[in-house]
N, C-alpha and C. Protein backbone atom coordinates (compact mmCIF):
# COMPACT_ATOMS: atom_id res chain seq x y z
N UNK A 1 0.85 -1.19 0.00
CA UNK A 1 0.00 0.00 0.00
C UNK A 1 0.89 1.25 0.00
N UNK A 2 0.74 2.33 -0.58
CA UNK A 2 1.37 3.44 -1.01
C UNK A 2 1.02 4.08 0.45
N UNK A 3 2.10 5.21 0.52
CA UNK A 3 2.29 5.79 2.10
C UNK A 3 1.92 7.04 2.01
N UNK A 4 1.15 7.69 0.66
CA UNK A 4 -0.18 8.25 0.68
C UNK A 4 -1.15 8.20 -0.35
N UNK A 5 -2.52 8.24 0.46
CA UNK A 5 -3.90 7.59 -0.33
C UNK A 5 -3.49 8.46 -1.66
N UNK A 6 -4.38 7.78 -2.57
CA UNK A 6 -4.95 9.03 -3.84
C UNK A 6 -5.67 9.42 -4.00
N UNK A 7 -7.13 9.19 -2.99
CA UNK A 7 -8.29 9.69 -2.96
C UNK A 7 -8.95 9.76 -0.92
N UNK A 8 -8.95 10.42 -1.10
CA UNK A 8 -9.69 11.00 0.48
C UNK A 8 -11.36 10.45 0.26
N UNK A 9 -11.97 10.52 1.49
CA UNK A 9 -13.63 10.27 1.34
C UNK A 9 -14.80 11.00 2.39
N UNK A 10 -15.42 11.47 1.96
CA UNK A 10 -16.28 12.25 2.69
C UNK A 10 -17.77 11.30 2.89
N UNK A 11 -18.26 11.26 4.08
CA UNK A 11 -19.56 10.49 4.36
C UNK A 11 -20.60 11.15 5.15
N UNK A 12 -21.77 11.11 3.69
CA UNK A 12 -22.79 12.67 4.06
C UNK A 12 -24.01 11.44 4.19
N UNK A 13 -24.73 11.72 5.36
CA UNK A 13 -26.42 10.71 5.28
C UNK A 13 -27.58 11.51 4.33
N UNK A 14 -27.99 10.71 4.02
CA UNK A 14 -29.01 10.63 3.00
C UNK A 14 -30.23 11.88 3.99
N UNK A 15 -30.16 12.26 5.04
CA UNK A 15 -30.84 13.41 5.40
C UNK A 15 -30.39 15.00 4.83
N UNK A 16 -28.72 14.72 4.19
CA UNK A 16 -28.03 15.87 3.80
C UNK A 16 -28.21 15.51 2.03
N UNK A 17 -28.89 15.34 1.37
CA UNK A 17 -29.00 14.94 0.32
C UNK A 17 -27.93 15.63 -0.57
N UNK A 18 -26.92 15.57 -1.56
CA UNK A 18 -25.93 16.04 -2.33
C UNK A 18 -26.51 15.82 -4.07
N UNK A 19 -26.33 16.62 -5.18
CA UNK A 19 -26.27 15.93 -6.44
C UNK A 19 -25.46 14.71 -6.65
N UNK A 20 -25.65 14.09 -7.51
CA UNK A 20 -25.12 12.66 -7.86
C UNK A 20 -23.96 12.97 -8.63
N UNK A 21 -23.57 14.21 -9.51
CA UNK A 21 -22.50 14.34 -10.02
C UNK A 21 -21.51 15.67 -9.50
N UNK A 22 -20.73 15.33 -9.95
CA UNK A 22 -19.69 16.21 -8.74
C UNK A 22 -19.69 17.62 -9.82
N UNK A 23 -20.11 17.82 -10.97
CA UNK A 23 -20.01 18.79 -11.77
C UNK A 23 -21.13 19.89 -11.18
N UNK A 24 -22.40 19.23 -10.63
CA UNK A 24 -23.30 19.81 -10.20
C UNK A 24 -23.46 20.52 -8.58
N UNK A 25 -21.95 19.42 -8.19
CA UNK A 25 -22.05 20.33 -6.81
C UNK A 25 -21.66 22.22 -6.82
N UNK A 26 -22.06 22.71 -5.36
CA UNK A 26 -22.11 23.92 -5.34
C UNK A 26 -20.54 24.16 -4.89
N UNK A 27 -20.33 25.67 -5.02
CA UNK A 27 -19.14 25.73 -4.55
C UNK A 27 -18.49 25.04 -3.27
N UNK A 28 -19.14 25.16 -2.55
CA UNK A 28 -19.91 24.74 -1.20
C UNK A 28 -20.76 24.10 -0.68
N UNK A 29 -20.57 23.08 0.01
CA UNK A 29 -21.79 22.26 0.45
C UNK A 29 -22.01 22.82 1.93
N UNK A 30 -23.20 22.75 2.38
CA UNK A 30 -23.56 23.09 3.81
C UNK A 30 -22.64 21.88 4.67
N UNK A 31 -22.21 22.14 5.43
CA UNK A 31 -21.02 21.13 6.57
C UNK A 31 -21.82 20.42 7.74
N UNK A 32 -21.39 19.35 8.51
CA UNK A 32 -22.36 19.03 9.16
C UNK A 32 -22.02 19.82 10.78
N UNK A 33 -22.61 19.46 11.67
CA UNK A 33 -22.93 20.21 12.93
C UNK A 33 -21.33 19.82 13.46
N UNK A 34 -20.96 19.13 13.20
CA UNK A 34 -19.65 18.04 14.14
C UNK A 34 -18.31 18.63 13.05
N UNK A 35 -18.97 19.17 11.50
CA UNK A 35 -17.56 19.79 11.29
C UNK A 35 -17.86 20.81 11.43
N UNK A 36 -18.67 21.26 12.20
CA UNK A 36 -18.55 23.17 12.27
C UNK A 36 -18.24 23.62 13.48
N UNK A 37 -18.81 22.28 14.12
CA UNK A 37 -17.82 22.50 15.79
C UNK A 37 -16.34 21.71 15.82
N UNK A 38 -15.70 21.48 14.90
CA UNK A 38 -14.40 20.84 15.26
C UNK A 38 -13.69 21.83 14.36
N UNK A 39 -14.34 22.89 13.06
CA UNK A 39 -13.71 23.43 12.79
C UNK A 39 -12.47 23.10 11.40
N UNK A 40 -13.34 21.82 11.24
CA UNK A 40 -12.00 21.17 9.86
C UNK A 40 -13.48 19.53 9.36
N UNK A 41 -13.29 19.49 7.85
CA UNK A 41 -14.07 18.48 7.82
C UNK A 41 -13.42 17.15 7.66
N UNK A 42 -14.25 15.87 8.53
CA UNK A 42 -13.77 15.00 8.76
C UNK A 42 -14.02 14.11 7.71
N UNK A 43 -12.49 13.50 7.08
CA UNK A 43 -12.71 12.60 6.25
C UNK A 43 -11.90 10.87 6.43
N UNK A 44 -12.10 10.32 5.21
CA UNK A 44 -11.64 9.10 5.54
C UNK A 44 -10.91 8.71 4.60
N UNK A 45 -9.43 7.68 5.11
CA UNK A 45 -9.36 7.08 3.80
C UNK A 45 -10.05 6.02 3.15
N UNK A 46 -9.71 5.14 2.00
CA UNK A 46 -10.69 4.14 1.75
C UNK A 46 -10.62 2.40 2.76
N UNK A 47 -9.48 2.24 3.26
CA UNK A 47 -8.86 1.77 3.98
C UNK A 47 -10.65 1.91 5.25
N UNK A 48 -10.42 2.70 5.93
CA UNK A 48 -11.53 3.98 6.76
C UNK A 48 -12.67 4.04 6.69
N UNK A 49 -12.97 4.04 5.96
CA UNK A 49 -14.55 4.20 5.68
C UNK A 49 -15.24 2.80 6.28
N UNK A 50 -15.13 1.55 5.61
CA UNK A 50 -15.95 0.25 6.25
C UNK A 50 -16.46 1.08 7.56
N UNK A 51 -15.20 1.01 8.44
CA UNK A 51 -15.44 1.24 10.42
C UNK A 51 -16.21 2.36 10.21
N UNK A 52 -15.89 3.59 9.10
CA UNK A 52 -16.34 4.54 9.34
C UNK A 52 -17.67 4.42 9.20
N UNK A 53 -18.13 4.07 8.57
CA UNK A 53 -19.81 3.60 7.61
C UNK A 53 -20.52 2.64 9.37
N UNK A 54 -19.79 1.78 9.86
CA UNK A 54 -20.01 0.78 10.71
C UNK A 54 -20.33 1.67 11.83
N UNK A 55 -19.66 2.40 12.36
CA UNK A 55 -19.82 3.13 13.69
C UNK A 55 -20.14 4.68 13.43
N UNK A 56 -20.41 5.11 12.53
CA UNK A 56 -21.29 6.50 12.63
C UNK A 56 -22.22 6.72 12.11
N UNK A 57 -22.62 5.34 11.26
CA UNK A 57 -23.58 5.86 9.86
C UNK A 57 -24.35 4.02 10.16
N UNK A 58 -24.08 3.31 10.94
CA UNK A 58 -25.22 2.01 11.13
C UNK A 58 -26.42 2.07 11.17
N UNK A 59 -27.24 3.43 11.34
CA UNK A 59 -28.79 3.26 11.44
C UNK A 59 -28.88 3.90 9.96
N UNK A 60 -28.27 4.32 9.14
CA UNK A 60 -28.47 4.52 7.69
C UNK A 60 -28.48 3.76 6.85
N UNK A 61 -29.46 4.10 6.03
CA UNK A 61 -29.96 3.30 4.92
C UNK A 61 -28.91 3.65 3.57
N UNK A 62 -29.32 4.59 3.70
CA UNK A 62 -28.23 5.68 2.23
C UNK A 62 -27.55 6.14 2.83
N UNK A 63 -26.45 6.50 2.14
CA UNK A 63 -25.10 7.25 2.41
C UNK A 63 -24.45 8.20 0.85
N UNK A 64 -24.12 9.02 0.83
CA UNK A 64 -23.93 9.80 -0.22
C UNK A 64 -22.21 10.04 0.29
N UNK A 65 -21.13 9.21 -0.60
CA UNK A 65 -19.88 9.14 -0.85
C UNK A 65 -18.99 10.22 -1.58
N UNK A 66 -18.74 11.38 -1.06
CA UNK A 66 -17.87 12.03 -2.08
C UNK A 66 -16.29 12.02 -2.31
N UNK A 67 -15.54 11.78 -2.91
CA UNK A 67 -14.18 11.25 -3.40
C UNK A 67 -13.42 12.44 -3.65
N UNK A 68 -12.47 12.94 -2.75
CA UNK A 68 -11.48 13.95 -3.14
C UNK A 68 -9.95 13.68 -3.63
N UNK A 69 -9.73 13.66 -4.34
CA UNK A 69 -8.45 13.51 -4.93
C UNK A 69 -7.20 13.82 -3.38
N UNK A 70 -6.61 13.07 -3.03
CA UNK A 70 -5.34 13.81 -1.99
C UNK A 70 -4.43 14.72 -2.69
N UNK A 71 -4.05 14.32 -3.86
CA UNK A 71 -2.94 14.87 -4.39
C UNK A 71 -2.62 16.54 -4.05
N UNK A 72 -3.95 17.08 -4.86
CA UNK A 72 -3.61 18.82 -4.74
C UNK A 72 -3.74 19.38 -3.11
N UNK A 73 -5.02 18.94 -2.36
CA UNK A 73 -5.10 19.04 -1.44
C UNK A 73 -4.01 18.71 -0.32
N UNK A 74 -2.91 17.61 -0.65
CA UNK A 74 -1.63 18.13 0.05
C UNK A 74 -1.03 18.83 -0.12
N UNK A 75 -1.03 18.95 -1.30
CA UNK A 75 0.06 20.05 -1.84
C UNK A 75 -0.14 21.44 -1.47
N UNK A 76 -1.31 21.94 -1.14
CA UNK A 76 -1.62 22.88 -0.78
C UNK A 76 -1.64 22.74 0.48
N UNK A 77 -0.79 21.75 1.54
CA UNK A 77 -1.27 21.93 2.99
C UNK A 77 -2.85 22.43 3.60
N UNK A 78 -3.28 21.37 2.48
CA UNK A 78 -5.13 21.47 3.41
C UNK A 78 -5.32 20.45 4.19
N UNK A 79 -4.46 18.98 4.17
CA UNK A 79 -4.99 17.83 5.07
C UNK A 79 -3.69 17.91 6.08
N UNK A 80 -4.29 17.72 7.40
CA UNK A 80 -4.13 17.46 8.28
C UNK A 80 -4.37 15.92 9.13
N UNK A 81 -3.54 14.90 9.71
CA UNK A 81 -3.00 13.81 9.96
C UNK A 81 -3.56 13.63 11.53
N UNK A 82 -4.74 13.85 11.78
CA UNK A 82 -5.00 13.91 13.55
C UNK A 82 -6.32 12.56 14.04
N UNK A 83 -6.02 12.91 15.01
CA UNK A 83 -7.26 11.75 15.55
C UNK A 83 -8.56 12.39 15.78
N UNK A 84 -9.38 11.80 16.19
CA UNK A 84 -10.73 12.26 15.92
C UNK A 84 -11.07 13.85 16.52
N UNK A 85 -9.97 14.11 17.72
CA UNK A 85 -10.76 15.16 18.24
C UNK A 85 -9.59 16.52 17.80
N UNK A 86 -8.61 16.02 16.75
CA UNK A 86 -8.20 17.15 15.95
C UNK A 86 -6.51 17.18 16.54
N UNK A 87 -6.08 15.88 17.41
CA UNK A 87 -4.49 15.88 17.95
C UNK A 87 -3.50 15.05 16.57
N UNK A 88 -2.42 15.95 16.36
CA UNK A 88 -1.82 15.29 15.48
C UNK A 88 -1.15 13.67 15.81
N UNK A 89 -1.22 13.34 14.72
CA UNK A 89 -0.73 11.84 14.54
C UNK A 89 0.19 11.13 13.50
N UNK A 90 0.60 10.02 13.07
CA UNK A 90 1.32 9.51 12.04
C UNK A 90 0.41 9.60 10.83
N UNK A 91 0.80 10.16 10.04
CA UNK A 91 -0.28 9.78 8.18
C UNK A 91 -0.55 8.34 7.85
N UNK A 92 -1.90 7.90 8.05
CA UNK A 92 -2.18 6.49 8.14
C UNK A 92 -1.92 5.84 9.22
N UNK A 93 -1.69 6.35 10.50
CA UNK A 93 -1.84 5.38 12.10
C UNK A 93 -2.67 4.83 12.36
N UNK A 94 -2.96 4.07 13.17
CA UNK A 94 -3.95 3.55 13.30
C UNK A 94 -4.81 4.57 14.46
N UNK A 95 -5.84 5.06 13.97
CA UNK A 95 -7.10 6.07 14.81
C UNK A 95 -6.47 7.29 14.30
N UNK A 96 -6.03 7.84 13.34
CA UNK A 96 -5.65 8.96 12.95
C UNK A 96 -6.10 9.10 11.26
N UNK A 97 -7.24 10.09 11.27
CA UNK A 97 -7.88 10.95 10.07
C UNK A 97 -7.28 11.86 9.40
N UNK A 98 -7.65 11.91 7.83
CA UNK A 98 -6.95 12.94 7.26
C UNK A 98 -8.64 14.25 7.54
N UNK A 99 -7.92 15.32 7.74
CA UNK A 99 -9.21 16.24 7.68
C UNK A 99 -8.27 17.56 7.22
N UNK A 100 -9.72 17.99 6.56
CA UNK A 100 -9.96 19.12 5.80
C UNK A 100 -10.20 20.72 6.37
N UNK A 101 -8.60 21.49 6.11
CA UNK A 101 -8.66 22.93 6.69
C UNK A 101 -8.58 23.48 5.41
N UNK A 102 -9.90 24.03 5.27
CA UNK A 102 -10.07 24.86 4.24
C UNK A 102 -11.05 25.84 4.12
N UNK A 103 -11.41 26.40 5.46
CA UNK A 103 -12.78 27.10 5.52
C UNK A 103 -13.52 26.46 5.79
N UNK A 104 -13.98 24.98 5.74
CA UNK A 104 -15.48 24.39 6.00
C UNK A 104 -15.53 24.42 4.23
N UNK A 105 -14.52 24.38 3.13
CA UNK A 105 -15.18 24.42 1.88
C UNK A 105 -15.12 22.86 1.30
N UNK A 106 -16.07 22.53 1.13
CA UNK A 106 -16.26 21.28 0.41
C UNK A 106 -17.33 21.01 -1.07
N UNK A 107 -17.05 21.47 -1.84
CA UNK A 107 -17.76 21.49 -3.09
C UNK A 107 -16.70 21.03 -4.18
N UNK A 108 -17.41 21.69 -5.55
CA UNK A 108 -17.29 21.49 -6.62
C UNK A 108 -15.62 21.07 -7.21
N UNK A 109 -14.72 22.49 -6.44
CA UNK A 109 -13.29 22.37 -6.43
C UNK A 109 -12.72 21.10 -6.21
N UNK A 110 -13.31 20.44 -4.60
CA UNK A 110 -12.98 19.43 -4.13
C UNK A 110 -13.07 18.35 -4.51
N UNK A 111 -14.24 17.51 -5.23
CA UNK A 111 -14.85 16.64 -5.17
C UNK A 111 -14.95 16.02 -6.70
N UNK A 112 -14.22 14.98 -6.86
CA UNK A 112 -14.58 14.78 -8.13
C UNK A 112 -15.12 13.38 -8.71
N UNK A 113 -15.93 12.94 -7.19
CA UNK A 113 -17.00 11.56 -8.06
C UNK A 113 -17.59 11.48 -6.49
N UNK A 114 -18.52 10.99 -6.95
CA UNK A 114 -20.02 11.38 -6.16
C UNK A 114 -20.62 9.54 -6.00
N UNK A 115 -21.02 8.21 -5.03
CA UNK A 115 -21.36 7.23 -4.87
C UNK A 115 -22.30 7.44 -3.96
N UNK A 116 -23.38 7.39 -4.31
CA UNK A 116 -24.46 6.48 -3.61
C UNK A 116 -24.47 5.06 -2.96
N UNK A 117 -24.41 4.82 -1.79
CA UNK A 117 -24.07 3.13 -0.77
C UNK A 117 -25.37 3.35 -0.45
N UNK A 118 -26.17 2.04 -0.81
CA UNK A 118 -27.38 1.36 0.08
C UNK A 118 -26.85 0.42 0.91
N UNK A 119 -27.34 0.55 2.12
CA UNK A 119 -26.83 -0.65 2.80
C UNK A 119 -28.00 -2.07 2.52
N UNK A 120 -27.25 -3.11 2.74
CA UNK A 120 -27.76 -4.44 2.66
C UNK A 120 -28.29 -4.99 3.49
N UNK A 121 -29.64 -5.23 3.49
CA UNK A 121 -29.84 -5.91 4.74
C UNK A 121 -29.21 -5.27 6.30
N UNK A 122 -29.28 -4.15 6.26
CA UNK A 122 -28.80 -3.07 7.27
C UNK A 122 -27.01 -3.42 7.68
N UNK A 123 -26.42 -3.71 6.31
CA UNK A 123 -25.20 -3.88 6.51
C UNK A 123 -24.51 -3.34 5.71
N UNK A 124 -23.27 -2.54 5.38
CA UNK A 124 -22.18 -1.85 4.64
C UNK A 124 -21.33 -2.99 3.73
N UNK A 125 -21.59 -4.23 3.91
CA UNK A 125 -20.85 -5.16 3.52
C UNK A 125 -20.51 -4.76 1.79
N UNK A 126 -21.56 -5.20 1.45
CA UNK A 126 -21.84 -5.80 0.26
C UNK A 126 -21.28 -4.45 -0.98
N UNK A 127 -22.30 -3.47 -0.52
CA UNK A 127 -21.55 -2.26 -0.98
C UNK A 127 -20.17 -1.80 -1.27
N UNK A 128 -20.04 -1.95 0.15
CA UNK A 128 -18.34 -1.50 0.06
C UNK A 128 -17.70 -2.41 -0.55
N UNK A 129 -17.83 -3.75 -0.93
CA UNK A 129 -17.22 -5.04 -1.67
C UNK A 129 -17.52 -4.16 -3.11
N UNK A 130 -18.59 -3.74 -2.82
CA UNK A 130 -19.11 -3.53 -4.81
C UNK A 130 -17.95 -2.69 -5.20
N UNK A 131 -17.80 -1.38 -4.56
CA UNK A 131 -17.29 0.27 -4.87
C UNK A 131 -15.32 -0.63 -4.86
N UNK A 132 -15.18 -1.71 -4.14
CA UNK A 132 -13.54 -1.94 -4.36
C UNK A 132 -13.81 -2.43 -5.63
N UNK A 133 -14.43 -3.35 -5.78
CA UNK A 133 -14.32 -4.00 -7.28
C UNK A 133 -14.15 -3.54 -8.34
N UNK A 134 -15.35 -2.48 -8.11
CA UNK A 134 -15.70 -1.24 -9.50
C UNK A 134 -14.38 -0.12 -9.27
N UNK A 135 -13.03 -0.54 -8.05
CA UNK A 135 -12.21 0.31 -8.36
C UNK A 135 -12.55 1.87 -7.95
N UNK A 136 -13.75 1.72 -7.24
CA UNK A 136 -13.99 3.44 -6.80
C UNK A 136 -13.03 3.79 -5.83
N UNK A 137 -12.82 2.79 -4.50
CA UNK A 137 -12.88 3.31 -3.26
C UNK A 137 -11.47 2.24 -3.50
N UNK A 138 -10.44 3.79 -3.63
CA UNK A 138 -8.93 3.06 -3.82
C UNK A 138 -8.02 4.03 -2.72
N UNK A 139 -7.02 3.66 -2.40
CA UNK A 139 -6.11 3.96 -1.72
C UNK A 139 -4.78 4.35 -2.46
């Protein structure tokens, strides 16, 4: 595994509804309550997401997946390497998130493919098997 992702992941519930194509997002998406009080938005790698989907998002049915490229976004010193409550850590440790200092901006700039996850039988399994296969949800 490469010792950094190529794509970051954002996980919005189907109560925050998003367009399906990333051309259509707004500059800006509205942020949720937990990134406006931490002040940076919380993302995942693909590695991340399963647990992530498993322990924050289990009573969801839908999930709306948005895919940020890492590349520019390091380069520009926008991701940050911390654990959940924003303390720095190793890039890829184990309990340590890449998150997003950029204003709270998460749109159109950012985002460049957009997945819809139904869960299965109230499980992330099957899905997340689908999105590796189909090569979405890469590292």
């Amino acid at each position: 595994m490469s010792t950094s992702p190529t794509y970051l992941y954002k996980l919005i519930p189907s109560s925050s509804p998003v367009p399906l194509s990333a051309s259509d997002l707004p500059v800006k998406l509205p942020v949720s309550k937990l990134d406006q009080e931490s002040e940076f938005i919380h993302l995942s790698t693909s590695v991340q997401v399963p647990n992530t989907l498993k322990l924050f998002f289990a009573e969801e049915k839908t999930v709306y997946v948005l895919r940020l490229p890492y590349g520019r976004l390091e380069e520009e010193n926008l991701i940050k390497w911390e654990d959940p409550k924003g303390e720095a850590g190793p890039r890829g440790g184990e309990g340590v998130f890449p998150h997003l200092y950029n204003g709270l901006k998460l749109g159109q700039d950012e985002v460049d493919s957009i997945k819809v996850l139904e869960a299965v039988a109230g499980s992330w399994d099957k899905p997340i098997e689908d999105a590796i296969t189909e090569k979405w949800f890469v590292y």
